[in-house]
C-alpha atoms as a PDB file:
ATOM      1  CA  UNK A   1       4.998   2.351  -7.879  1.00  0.00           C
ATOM      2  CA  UNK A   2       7.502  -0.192  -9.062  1.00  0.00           C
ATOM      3  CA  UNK A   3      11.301   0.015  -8.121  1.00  0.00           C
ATOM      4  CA  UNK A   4      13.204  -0.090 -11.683  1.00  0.00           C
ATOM      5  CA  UNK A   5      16.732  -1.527 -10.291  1.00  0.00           C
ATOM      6  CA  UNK A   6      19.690  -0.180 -12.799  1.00  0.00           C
ATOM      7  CA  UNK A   7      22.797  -1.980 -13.303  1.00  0.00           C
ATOM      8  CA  UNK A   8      26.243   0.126 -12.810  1.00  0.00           C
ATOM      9  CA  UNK A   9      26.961   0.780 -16.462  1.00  0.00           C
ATOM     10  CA  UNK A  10      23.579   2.572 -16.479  1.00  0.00           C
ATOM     11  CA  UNK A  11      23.471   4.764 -13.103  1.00  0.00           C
ATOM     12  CA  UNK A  12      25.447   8.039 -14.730  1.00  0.00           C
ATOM     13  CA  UNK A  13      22.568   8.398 -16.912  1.00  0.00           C
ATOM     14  CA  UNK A  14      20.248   8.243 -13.345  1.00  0.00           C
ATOM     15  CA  UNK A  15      22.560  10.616 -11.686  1.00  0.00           C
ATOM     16  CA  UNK A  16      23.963   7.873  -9.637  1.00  0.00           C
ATOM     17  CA  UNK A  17      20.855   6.179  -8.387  1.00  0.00           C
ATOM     18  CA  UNK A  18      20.769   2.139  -8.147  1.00  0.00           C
ATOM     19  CA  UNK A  19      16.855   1.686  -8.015  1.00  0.00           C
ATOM     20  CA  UNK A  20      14.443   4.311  -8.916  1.00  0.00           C
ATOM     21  CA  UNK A  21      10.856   4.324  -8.042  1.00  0.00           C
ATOM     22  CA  UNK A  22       9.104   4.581 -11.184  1.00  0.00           C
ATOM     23  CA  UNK A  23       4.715   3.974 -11.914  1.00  0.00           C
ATOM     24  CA  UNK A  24       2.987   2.600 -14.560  1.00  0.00           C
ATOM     25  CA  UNK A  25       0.795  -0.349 -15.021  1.00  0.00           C
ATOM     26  CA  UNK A  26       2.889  -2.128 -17.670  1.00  0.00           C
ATOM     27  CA  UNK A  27       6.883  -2.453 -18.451  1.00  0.00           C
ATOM     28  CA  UNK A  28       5.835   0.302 -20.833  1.00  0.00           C
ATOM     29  CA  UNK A  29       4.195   2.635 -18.836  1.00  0.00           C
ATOM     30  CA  UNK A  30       6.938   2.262 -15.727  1.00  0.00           C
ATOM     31  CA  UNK A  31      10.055   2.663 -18.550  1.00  0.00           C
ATOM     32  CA  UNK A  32       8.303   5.802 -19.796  1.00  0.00           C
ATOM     33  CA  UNK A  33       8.119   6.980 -15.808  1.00  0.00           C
ATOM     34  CA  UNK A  34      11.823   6.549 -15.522  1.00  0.00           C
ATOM     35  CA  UNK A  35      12.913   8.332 -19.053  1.00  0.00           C
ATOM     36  CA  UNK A  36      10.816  11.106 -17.860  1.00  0.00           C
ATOM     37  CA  UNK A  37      12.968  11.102 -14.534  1.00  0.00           C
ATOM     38  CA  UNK A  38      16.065  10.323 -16.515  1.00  0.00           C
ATOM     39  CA  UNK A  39      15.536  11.260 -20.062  1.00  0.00           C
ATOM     40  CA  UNK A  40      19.240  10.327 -20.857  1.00  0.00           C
ATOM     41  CA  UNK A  41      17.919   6.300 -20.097  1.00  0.00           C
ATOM     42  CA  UNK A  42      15.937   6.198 -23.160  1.00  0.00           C
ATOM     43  CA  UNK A  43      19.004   7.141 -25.287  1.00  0.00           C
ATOM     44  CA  UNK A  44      20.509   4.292 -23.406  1.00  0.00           C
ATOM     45  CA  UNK A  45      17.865   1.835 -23.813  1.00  0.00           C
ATOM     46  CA  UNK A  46      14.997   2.787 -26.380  1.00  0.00           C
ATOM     47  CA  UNK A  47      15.410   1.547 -29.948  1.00  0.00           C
ATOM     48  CA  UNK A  48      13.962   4.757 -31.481  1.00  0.00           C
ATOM     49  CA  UNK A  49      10.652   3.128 -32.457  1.00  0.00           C
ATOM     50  CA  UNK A  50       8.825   2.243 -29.326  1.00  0.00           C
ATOM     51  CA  UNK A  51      10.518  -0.979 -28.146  1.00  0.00           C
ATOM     52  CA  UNK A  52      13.999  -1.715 -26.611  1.00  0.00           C
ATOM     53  CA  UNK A  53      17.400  -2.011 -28.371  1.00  0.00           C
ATOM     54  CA  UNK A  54      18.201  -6.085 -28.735  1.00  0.00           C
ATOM     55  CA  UNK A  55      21.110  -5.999 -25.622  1.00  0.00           C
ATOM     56  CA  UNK A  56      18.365  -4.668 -23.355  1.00  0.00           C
ATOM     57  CA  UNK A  57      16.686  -7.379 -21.170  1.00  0.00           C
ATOM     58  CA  UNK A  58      14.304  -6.336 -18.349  1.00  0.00           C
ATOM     59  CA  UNK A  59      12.776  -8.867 -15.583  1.00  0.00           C
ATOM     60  CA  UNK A  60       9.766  -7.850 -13.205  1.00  0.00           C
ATOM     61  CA  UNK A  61       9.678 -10.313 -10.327  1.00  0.00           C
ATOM     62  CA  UNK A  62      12.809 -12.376 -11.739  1.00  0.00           C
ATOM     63  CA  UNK A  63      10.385 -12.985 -15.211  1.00  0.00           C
ATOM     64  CA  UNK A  64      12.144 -12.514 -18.446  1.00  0.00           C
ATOM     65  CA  UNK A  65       9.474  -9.928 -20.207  1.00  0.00           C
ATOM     66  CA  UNK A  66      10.462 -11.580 -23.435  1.00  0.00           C
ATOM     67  CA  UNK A  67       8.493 -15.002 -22.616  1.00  0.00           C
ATOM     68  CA  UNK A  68       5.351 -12.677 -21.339  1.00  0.00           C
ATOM     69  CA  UNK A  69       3.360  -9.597 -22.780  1.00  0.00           C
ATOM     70  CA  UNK A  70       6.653  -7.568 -23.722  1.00  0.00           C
ATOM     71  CA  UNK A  71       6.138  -4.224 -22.678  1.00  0.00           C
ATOM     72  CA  UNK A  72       2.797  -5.126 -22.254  1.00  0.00           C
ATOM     73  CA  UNK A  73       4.045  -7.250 -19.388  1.00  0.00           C
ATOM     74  CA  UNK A  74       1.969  -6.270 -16.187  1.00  0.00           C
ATOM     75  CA  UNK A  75       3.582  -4.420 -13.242  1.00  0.00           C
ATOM     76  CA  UNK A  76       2.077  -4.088 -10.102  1.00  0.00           C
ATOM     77  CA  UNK A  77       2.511  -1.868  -6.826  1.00  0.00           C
ATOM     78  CA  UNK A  78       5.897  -2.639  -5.371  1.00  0.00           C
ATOM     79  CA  UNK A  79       6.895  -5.034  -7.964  1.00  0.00           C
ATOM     80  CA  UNK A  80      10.972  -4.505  -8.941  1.00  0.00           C
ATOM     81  CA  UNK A  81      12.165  -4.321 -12.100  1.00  0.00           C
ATOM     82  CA  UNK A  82      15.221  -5.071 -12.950  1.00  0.00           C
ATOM     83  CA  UNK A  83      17.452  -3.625 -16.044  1.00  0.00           C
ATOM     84  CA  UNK A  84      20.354  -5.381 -17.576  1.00  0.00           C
ATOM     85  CA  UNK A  85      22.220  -5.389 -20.384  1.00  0.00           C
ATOM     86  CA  UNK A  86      22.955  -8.308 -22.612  1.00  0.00           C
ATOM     87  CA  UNK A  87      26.721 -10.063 -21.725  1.00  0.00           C
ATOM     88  CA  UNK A  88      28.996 -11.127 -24.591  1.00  0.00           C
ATOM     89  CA  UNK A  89      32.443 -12.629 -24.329  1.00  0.00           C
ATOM     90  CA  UNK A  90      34.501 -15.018 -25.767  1.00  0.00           C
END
């Protein structure tokens, strides 16, 4: 199991929770875990098609999954994930 850590703009849709415990052997597989949990997340961070909407970025050990496999990205037992959205300002 991996602990998927959720940023406060994203915990109502988790019923509260700051990390959930979530399995899977890839980003994929432990982001499908957690919108089973919390299917409201995948409103919240699936593009519709498969992959994640562009604000979305997601780190496993402090790795941007962008610069490795994706969602493909490899997650092993007791690795954390971490969730956070994109910040713009000006």
């Amino acid at each position: 199991m991996a602990t998927v850590k959720l940023p406060t703009q994203l915990r109502d849709a988790a019923g509260g929770s700051s990390a959930v415990e979530a399995g899977g052997a890839t980003v994929g597989e432990v982001l499908e875990a957690l919108y089973d949990q919390h299917g409201e997340l995948r409103d919240r961070l699936s593009d519709g098609d498969g992959g994640l909407r562009r604000f979305v970025n997601v780190y496993v050990g402090g790795e941007d999954i962008r610069f490795g496999d994706g969602l493909d990205t490899p997650v092993s037992d007791g690795d954390e994930v971490q969730i956070l959205p994109a910040v713009a300002g000006g």
